[in-house]
N, C-alpha and C. Protein backbone atom coordinates (compact mmCIF):
# COMPACT_ATOMS: atom_id res chain seq x y z
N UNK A 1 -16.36 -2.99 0.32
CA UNK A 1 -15.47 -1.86 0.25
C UNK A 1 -15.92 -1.00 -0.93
N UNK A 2 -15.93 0.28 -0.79
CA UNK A 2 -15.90 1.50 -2.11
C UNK A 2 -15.04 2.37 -2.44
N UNK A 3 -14.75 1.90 -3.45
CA UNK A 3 -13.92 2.74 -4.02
C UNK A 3 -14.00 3.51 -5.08
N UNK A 4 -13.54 5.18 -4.90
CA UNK A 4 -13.76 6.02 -5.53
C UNK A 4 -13.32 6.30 -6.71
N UNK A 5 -13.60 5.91 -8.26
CA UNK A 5 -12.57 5.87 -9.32
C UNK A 5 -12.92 6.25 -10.75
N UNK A 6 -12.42 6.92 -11.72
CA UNK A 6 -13.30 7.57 -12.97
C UNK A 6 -13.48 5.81 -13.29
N UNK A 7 -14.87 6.04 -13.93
CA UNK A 7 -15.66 4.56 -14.43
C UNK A 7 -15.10 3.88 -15.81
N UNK A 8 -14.50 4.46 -16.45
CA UNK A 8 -13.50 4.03 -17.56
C UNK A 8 -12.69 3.56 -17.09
N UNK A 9 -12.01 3.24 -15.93
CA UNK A 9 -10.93 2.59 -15.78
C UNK A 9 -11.11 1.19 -15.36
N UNK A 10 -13.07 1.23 -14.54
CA UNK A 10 -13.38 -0.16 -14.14
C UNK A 10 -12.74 -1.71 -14.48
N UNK A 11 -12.84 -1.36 -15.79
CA UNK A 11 -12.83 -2.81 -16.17
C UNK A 11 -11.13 -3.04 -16.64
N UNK A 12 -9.99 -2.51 -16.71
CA UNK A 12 -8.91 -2.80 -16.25
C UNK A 12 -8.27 -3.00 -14.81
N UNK A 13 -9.38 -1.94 -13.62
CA UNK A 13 -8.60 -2.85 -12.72
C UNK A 13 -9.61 -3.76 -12.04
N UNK A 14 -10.46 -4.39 -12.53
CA UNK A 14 -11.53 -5.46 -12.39
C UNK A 14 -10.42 -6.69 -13.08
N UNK A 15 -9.78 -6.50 -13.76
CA UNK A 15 -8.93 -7.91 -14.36
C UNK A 15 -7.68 -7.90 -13.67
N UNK A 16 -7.12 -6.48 -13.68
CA UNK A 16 -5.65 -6.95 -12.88
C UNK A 16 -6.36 -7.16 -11.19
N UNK A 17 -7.29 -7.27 -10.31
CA UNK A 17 -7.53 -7.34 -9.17
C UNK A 17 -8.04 -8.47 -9.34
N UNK A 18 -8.74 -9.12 -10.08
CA UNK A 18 -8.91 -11.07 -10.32
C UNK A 18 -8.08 -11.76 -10.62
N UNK A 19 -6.79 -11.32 -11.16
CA UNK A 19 -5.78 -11.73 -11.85
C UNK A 19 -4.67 -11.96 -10.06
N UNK A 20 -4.43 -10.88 -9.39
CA UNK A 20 -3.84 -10.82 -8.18
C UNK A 20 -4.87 -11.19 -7.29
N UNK A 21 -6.32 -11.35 -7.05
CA UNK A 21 -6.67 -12.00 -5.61
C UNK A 21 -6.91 -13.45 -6.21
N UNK A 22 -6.81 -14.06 -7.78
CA UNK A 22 -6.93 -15.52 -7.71
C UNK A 22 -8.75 -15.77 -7.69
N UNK A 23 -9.48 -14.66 -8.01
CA UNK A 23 -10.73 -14.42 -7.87
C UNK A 23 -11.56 -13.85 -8.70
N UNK A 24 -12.96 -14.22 -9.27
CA UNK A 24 -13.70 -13.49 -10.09
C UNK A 24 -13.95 -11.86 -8.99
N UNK A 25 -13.65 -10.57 -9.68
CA UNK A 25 -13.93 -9.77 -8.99
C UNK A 25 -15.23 -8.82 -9.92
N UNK A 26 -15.92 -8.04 -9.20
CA UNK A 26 -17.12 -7.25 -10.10
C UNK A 26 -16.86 -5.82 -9.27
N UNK A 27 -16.67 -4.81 -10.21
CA UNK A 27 -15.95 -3.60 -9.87
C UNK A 27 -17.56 -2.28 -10.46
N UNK A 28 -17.98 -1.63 -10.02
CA UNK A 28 -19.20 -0.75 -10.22
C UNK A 28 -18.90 0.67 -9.01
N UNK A 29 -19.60 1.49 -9.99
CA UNK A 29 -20.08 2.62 -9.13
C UNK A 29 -20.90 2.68 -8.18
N UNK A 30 -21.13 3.95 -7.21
CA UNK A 30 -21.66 3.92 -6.38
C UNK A 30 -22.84 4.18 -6.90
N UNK A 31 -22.98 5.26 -8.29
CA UNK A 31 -23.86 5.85 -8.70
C UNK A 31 -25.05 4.56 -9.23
N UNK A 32 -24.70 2.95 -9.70
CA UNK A 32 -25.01 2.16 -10.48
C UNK A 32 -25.29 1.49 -9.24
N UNK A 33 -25.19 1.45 -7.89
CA UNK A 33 -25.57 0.88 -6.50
C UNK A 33 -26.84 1.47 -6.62
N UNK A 34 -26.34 3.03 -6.37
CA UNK A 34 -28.27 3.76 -5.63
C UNK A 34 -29.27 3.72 -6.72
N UNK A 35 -28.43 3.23 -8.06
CA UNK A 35 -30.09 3.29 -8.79
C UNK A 35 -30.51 1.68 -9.07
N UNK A 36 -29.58 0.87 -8.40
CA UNK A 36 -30.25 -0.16 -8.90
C UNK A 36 -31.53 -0.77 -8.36
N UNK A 37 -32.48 -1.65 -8.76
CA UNK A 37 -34.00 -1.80 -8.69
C UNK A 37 -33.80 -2.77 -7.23
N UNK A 38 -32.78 -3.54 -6.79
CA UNK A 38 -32.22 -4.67 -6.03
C UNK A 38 -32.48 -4.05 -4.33
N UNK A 39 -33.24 -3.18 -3.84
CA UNK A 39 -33.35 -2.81 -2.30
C UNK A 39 -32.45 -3.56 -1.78
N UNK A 40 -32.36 -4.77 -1.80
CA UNK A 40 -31.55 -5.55 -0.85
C UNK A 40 -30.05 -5.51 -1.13
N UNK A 41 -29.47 -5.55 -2.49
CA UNK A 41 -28.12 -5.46 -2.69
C UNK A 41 -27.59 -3.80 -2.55
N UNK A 42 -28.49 -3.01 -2.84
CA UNK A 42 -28.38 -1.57 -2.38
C UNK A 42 -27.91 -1.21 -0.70
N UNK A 43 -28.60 -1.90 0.02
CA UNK A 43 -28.78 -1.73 1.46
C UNK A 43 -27.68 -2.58 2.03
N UNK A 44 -27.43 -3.77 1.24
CA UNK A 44 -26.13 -4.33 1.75
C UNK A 44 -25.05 -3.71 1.52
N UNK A 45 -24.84 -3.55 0.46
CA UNK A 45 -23.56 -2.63 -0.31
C UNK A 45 -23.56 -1.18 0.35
N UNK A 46 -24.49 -0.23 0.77
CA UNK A 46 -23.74 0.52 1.10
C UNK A 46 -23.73 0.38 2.71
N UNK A 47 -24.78 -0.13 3.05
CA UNK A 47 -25.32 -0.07 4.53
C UNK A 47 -23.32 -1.10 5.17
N UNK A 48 -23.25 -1.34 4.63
CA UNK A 48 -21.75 -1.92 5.11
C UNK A 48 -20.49 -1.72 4.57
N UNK A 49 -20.80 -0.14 3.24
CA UNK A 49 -19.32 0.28 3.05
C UNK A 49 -18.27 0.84 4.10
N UNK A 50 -17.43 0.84 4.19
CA UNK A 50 -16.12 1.46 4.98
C UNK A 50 -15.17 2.07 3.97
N UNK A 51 -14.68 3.49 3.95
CA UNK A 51 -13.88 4.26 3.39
C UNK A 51 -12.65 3.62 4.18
N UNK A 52 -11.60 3.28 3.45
CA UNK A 52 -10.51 2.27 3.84
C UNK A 52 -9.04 3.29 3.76
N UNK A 53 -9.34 4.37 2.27
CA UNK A 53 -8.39 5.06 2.46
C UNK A 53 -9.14 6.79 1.71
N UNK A 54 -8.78 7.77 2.10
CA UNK A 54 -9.62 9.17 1.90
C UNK A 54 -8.20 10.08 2.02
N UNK A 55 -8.95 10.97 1.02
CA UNK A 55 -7.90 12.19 1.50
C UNK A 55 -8.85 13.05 2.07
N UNK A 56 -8.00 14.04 3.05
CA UNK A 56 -9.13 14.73 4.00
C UNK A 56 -8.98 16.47 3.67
């Protein structure tokens, strides 16, 4: 899933969303996806995002 969010806020709701799913969670930009060196985690991550909620 991606979600669209100013990057300062990452790492507060990276703890309250591990804290409520009971789960280590890892919260990043899209921008920190397309540059990373990883082809394969690039292509997974976006090649299977879904916009879940949008304003139009």
């Amino acid at each position: 899933m991606v979600i669209t969010i100013d990057p300062g806020r990452l790492e507060n709701m990276e703890q309250e969303l591990s804290n409520l799913l009971n789960r280590e969670i890892d919260l990043f930009t899209k921008r920190a996806v397309e540059q990373s060196h990883n082809w394969l985690r690039w292509e997974e991550i976006l090649g299977t995002a879904e916009v879940v909620y949008g304003t139009r």
